[in-house]
C-alpha atoms as a PDB file:
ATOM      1  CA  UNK A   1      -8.672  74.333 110.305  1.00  0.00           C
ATOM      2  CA  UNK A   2      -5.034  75.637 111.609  1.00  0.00           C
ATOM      3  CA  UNK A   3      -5.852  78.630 114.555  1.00  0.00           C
ATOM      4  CA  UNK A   4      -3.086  81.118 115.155  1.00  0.00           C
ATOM      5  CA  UNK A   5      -2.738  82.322 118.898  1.00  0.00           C
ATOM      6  CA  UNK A   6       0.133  84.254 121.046  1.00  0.00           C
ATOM      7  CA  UNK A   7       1.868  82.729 123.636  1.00  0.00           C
ATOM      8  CA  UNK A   8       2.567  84.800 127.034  1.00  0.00           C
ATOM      9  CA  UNK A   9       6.213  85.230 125.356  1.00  0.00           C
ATOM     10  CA  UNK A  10       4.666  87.973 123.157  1.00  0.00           C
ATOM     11  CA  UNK A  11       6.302  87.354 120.330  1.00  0.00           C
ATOM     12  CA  UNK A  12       5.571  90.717 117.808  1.00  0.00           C
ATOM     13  CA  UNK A  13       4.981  88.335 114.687  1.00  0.00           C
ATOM     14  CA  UNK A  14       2.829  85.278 117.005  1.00  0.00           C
ATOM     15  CA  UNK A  15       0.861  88.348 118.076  1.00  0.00           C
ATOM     16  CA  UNK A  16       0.877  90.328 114.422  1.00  0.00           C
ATOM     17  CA  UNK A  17      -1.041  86.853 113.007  1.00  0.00           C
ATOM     18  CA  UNK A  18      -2.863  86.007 115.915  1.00  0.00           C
ATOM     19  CA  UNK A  19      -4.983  89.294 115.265  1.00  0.00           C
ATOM     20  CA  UNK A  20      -4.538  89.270 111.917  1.00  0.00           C
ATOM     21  CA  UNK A  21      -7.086  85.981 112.013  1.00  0.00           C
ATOM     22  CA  UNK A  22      -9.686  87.561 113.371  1.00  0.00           C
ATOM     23  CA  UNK A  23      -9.593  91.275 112.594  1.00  0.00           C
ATOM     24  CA  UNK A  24     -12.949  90.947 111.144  1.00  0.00           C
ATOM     25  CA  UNK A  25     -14.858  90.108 114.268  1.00  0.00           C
ATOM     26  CA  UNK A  26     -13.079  92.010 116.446  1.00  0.00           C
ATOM     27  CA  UNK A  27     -14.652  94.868 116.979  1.00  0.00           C
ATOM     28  CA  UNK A  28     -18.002  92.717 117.419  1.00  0.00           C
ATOM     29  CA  UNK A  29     -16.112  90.440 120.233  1.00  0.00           C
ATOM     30  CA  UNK A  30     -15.446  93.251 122.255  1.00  0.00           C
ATOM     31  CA  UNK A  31     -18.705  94.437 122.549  1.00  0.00           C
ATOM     32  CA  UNK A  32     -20.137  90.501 123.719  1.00  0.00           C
ATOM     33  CA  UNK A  33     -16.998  90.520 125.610  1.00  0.00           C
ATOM     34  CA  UNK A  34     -17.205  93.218 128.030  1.00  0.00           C
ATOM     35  CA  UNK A  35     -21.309  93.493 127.538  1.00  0.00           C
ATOM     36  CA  UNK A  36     -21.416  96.464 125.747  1.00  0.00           C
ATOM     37  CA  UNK A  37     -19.317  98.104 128.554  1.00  0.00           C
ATOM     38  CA  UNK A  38     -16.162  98.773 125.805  1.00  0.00           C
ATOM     39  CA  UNK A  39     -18.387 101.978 124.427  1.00  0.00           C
ATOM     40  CA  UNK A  40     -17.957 103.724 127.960  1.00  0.00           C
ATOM     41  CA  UNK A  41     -14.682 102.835 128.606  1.00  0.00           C
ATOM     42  CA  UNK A  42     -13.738 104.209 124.813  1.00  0.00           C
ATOM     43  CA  UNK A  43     -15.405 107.737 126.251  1.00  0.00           C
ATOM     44  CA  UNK A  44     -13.054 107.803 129.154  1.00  0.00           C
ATOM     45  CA  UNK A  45     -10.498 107.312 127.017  1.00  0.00           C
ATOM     46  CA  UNK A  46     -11.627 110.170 124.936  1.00  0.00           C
ATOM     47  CA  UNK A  47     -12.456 112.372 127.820  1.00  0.00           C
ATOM     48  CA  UNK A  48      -8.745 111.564 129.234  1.00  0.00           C
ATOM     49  CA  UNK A  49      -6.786 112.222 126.127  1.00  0.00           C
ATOM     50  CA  UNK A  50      -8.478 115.762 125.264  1.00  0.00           C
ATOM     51  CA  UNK A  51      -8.407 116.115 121.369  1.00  0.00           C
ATOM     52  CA  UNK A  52      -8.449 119.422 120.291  1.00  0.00           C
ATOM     53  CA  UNK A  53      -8.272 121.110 116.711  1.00  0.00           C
ATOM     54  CA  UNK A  54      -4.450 121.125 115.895  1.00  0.00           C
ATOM     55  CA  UNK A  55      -3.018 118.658 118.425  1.00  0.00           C
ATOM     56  CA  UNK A  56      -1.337 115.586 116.617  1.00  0.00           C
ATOM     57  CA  UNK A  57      -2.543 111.757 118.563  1.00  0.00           C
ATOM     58  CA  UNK A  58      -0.993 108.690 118.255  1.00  0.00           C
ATOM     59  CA  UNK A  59      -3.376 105.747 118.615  1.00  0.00           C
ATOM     60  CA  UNK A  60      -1.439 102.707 119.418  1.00  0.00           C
ATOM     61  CA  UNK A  61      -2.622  99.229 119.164  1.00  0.00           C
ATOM     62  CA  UNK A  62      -5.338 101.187 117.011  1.00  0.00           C
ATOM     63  CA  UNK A  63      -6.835  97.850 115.640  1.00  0.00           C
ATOM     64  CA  UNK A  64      -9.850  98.733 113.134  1.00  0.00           C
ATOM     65  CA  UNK A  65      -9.665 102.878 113.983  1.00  0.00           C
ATOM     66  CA  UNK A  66     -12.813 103.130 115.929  1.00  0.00           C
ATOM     67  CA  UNK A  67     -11.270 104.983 119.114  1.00  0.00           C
ATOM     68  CA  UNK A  68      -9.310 107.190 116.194  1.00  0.00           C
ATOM     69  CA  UNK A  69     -11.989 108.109 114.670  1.00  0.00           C
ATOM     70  CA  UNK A  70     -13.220 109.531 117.729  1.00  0.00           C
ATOM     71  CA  UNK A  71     -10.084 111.357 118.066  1.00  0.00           C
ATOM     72  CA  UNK A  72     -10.217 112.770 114.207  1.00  0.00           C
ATOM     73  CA  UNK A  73     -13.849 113.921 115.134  1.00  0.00           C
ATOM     74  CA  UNK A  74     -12.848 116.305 117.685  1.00  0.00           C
ATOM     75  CA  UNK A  75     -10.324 118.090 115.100  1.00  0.00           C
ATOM     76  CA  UNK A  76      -7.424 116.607 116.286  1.00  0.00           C
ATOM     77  CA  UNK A  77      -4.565 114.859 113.482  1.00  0.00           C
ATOM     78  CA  UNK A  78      -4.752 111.015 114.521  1.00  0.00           C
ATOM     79  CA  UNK A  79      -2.136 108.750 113.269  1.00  0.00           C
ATOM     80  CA  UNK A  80      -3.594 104.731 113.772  1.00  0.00           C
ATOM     81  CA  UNK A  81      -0.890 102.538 114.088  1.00  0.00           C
ATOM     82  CA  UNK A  82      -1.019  98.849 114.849  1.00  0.00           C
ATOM     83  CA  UNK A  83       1.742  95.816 114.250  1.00  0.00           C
ATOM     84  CA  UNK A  84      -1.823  93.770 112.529  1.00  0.00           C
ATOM     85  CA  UNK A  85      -2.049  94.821 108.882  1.00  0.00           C
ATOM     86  CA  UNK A  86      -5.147  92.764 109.377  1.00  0.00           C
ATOM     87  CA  UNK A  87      -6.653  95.043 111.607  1.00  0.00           C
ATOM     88  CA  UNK A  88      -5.812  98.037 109.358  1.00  0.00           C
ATOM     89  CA  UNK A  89      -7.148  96.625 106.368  1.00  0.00           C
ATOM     90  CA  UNK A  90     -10.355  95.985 107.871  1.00  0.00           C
ATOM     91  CA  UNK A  91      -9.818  99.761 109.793  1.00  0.00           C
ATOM     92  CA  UNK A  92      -8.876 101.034 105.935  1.00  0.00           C
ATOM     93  CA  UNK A  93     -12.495  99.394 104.477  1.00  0.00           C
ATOM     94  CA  UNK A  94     -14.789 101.213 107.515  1.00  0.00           C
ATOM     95  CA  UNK A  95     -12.560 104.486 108.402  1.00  0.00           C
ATOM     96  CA  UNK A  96     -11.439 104.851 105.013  1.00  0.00           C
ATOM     97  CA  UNK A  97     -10.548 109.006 105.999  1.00  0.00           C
ATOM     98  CA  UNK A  98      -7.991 107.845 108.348  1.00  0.00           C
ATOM     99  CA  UNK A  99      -4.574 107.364 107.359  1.00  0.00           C
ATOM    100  CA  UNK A 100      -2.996 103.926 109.090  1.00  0.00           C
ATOM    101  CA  UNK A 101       0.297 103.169 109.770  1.00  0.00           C
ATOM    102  CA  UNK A 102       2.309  99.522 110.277  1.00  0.00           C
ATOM    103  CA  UNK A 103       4.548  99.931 113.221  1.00  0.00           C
ATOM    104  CA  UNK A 104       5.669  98.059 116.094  1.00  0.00           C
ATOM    105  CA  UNK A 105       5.493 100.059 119.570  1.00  0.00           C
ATOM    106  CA  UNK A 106       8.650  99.010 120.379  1.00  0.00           C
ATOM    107  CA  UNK A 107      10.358 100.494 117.635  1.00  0.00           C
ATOM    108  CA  UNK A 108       8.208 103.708 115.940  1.00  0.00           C
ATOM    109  CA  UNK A 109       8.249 104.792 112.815  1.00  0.00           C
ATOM    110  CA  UNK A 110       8.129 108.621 114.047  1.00  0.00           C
ATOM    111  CA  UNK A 111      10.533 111.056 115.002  1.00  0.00           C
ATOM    112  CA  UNK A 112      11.522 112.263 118.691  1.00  0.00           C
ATOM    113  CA  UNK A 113       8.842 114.652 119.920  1.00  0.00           C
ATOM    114  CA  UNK A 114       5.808 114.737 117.395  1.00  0.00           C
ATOM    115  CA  UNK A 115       3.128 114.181 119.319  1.00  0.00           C
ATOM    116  CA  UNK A 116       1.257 116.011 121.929  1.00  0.00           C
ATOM    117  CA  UNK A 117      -0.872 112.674 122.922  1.00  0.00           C
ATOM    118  CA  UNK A 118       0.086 109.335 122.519  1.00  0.00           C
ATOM    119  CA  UNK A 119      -3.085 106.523 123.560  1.00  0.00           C
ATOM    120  CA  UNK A 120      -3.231 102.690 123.771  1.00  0.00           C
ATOM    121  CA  UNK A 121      -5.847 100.753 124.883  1.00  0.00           C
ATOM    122  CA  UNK A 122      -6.300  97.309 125.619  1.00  0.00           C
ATOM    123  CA  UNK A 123      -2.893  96.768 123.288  1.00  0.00           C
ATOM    124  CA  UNK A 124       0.226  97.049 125.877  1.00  0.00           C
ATOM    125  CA  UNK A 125      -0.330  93.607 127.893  1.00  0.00           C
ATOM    126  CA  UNK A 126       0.422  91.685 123.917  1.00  0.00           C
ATOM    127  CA  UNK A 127       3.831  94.057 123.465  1.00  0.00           C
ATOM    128  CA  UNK A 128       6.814  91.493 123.296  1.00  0.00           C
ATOM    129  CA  UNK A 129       8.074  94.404 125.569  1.00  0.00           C
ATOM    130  CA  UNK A 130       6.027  96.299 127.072  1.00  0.00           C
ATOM    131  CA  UNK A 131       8.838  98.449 128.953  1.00  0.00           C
ATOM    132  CA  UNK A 132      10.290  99.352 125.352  1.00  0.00           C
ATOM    133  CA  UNK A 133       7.066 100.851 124.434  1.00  0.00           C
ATOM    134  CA  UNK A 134       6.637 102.982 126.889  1.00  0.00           C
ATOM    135  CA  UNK A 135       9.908 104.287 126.361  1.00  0.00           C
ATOM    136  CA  UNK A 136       8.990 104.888 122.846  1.00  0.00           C
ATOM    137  CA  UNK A 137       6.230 106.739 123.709  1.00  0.00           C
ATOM    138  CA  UNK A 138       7.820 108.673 125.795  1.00  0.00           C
ATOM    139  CA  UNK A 139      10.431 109.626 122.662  1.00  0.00           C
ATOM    140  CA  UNK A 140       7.651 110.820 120.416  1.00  0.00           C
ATOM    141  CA  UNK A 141       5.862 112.471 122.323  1.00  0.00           C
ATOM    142  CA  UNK A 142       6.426 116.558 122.752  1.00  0.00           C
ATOM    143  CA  UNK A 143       7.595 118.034 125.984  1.00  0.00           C
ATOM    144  CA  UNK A 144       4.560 118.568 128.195  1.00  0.00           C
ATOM    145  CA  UNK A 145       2.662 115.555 126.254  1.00  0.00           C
ATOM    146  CA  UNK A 146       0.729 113.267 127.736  1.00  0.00           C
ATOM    147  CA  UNK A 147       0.262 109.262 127.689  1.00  0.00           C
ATOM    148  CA  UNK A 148      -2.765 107.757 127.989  1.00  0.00           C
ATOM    149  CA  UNK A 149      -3.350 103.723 128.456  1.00  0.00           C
ATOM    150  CA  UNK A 150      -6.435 102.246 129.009  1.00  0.00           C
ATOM    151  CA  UNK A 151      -5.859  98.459 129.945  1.00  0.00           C
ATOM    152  CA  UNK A 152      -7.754  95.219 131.581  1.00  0.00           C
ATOM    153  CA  UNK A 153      -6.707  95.051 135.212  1.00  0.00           C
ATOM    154  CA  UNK A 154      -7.187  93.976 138.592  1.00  0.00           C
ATOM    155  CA  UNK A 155     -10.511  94.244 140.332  1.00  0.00           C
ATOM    156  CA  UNK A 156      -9.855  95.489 144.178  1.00  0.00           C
ATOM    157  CA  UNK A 157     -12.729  93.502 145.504  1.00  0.00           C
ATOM    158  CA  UNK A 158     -11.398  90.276 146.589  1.00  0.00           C
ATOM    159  CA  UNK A 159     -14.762  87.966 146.152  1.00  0.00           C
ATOM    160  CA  UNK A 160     -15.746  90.132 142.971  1.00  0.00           C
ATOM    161  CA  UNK A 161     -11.915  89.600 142.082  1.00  0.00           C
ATOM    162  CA  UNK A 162     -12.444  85.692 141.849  1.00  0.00           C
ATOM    163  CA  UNK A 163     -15.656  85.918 140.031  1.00  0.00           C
ATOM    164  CA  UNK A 164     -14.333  87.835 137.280  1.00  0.00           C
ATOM    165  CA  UNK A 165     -11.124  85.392 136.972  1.00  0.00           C
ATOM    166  CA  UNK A 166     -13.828  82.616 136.443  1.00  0.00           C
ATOM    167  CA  UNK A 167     -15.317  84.503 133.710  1.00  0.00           C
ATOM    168  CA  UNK A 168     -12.165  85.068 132.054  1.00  0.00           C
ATOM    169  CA  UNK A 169     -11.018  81.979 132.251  1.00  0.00           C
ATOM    170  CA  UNK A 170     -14.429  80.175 130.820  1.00  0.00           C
ATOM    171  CA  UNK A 171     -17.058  82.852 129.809  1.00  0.00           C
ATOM    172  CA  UNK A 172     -14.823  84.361 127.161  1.00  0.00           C
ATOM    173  CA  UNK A 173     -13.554  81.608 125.159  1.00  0.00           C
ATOM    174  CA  UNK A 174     -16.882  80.419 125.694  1.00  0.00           C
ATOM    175  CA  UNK A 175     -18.230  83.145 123.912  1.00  0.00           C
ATOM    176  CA  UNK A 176     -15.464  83.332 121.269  1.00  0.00           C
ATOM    177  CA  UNK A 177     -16.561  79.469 120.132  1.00  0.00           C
ATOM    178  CA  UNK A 178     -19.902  81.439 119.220  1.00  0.00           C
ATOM    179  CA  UNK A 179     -18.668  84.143 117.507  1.00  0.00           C
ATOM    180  CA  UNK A 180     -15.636  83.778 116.521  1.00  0.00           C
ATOM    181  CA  UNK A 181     -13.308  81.858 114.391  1.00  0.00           C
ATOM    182  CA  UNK A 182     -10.382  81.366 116.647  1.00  0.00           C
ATOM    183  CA  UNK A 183     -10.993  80.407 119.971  1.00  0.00           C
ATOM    184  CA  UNK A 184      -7.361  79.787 120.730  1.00  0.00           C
ATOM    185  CA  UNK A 185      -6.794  83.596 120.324  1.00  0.00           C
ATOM    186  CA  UNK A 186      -9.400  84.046 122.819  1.00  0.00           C
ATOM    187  CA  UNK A 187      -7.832  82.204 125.028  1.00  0.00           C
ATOM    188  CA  UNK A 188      -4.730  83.924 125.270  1.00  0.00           C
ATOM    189  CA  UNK A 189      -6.198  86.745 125.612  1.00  0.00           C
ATOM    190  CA  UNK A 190      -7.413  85.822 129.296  1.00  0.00           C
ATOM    191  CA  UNK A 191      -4.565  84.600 129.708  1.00  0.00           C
ATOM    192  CA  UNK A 192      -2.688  87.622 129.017  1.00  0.00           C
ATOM    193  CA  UNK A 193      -5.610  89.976 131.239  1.00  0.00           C
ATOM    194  CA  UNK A 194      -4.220  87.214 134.467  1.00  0.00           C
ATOM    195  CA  UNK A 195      -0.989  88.184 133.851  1.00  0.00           C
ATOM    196  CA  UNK A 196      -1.015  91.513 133.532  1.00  0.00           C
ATOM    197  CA  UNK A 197       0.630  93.574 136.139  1.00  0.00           C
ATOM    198  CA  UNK A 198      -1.656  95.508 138.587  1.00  0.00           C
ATOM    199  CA  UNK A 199      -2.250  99.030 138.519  1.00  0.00           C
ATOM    200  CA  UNK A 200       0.473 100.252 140.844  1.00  0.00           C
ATOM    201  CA  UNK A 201       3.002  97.893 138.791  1.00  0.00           C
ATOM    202  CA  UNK A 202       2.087  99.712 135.415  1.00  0.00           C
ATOM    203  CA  UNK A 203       2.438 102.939 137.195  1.00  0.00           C
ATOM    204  CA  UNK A 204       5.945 102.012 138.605  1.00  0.00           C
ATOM    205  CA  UNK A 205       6.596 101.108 134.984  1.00  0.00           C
ATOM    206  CA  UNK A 206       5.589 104.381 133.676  1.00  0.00           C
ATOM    207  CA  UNK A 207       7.719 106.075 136.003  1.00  0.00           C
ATOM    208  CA  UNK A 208      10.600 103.651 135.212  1.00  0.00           C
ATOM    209  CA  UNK A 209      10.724 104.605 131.579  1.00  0.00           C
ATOM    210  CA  UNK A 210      10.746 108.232 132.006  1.00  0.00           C
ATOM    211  CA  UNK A 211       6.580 109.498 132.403  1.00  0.00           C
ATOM    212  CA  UNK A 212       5.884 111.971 135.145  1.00  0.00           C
ATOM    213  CA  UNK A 213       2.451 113.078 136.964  1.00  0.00           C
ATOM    214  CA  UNK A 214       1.681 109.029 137.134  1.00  0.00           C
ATOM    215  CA  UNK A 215      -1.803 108.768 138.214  1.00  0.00           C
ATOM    216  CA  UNK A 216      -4.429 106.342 137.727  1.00  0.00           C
ATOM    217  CA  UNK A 217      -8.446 105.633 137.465  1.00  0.00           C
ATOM    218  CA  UNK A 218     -10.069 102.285 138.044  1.00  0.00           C
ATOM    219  CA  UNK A 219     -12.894 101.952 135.905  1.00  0.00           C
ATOM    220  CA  UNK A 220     -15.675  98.852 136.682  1.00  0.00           C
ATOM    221  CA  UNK A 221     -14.154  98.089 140.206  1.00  0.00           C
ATOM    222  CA  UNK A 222     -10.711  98.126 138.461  1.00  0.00           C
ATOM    223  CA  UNK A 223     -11.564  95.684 135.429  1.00  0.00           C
ATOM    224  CA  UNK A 224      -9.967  98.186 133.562  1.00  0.00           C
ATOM    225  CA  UNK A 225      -7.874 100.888 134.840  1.00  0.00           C
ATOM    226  CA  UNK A 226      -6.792 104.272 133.173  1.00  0.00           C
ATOM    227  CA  UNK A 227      -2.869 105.320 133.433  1.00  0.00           C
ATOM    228  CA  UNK A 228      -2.117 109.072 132.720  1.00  0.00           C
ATOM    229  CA  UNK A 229       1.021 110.559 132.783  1.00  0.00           C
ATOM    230  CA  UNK A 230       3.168 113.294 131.621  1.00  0.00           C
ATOM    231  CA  UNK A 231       6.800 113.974 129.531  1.00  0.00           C
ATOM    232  CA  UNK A 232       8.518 116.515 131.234  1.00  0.00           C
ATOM    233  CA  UNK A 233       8.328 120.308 130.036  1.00  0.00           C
ATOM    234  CA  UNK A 234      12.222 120.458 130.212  1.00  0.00           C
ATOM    235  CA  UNK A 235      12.921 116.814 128.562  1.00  0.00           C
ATOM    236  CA  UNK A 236      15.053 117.313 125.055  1.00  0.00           C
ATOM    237  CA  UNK A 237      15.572 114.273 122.647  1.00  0.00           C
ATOM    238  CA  UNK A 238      15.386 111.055 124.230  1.00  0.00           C
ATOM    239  CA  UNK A 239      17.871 108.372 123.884  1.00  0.00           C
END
């Protein structure tokens, strides 16, 4: 049986298929992954990005709509938008009340300024350019918005640090043999995690594309850490 995976290049269609193949057990490999932890870090999220009754969100990297449907329980417009239309057809068939969208975060299908929250978690590391995204973010979301991203990290305990690279590097493909179809996606996705610059590096690149108010959270010892910043109250159309 053929296996679709990423490479580290990113590219938007590689990574489009690669989670197109295993949209269906996604949501299931994310709880074994991180041990039930995901549920937690999904709250934080929540707590971070405030939904209110009247505020529009846009979920990026939304996968199967479960953090959105959060978001649409607390009142607030959610639009779910992932490159996968795998992971939206399977999002369609269990949050069939939410409306998802195709689009790449490097180029969105939404015009300057319509949001006052814009979210991704666990989706920016697989962006074929991550530095574009957050530049389109920053273009549709409102003056005085907020960004939100939620994404693995880098633990700041050295030995605890190593430990955890192990069990990227063998416990979760491991695991994805078990329960999932495609262990070569799995794969890549630790490799991607490594990669991934730490949190002062996403913070610099925040800053770099425009966000303001850059601050940060580690979560789990800095497994994950959560970014927050801010589009300036006096910021017109954005080029």
């Amino acid at each position: 049986m053929l296996t679709t995976r990423a490479t580290l290049d990113k590219h938007h269609t590689d990574v489009a298929s690669m989670f197109d193949g295993v949209a269906k057990r996604y949501d299931l490999m994310n709880q074994i992954m991180t041990l039930g932890a995901i549920d937690t870090w999904r709250d934080l999220v929540v707590a971070a990005v405030e939904p209110e009754p009247g505020q529009t969100i846009l979920d990026l990297a939304a996968g199967t709509g479960t953090s959105s449907a959060t978001f649409a329980a607390r009142g607030a417009q959610v639009y779910p938008t992932d490159i996968s239309t795998g992971m939206l057809a399977v999002g369609k068939q269990r949050q069939p009340h939410l409306h998802f969208v195709a689009g790449d975060a490097t180029c969105l299908p939404y015009a300057d300024n319509s949001f006052d929250a814009v979210t991704i978690s666990y989706g920016l590391r697989n962006v074929e350019d991550p530095q574009k995204a957050l530049r389109e973010m920053l273009r549709v979301t409102k003056p005085g918005g907020r960004v939100v991203i939620c994404e693995f990290s880098y633990p700041t305990w050295a030995p605890f640090r190593h430990v955890y690279t192990k069990y990227l590097l063998a416990a979760i493909p491991a695991m994805a043999k078990l329960a999932s179809s495609n262990r070569d996606a799995y794969d890549y996705l630790a490799e991607s995690i490594l990669a991934w610059p730490d949190q002062p590096h996403l913070a610099d690149m925040m800053a770099e594309a425009g966000w303001q108010a850059i601050a940060w959270r580690n979560v789990c010892g800095g497994v994950v850490a959560l970014h927050r910043g801010w589009k300036g109250s006096d910021e017109k159309e954005m080029a």
